[in-house]
Protein backbone atom coordinates (compact mmCIF):
# COMPACT_ATOMS: atom_id res chain seq x y z
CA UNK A 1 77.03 112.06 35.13
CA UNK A 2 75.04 114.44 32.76
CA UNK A 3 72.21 113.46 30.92
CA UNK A 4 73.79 114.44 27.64
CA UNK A 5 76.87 112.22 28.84
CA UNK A 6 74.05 108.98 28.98
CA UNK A 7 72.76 110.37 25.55
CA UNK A 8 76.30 110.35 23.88
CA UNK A 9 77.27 107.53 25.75
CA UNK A 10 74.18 105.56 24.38
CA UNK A 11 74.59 107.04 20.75
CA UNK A 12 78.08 107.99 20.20
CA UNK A 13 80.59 105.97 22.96
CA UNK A 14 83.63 106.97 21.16
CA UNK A 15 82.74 111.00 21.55
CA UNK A 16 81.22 110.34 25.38
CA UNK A 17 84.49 109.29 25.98
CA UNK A 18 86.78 111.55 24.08
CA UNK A 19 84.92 114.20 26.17
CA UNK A 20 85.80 112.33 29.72
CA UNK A 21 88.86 111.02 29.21
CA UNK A 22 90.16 112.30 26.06
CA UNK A 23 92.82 110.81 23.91
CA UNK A 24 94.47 108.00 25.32
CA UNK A 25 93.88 104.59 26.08
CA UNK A 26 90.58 104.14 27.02
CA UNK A 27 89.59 105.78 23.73
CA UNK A 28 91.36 103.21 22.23
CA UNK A 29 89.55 100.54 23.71
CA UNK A 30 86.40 101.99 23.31
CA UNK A 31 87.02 102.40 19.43
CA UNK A 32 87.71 98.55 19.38
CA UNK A 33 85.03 97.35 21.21
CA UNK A 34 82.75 99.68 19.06
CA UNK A 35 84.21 97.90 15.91
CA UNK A 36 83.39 94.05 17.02
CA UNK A 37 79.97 94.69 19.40
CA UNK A 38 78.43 98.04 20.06
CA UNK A 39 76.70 96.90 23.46
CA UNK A 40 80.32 96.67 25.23
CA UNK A 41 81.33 99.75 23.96
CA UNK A 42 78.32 101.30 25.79
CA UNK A 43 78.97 99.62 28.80
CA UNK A 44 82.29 101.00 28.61
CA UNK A 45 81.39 104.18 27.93
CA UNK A 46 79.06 104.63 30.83
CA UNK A 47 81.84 103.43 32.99
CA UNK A 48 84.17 105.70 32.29
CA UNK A 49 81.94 108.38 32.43
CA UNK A 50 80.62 107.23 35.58
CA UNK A 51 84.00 106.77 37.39
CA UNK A 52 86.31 109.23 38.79
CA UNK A 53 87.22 113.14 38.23
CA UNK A 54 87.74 114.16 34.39
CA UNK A 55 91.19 114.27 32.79
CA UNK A 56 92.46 117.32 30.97
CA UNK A 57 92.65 116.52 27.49
């Protein structure tokens, strides 16, 4: 994981991951969890970007 990934992740956790996992699901979540509490939306954020291989998008 990047440093600008943390940064975005931090900032932004919709667009950190957009840029890992792209549209799908787990940009879905993240928007939601962004609406009610920003802190889990970070947490989720760092975990996607911190798990696996990227998918295309």
């Amino acid at each position: 994981m990047s440093l600008l990934q943390i940064i975005l992740s931090v900032i932004l956790p919709p667009v950190a991951v957009f840029l890992k996992a792209g549209v799908g699901a787990q940009l879905l979540i993240n928007i939601v969890l962004c609406f009610f509490f920003w802190l889990p939306a970070v947490i989720h954020a760092l975990w996607v970007n911190a798990k696996g291989e990227a998918q295309p998008v």
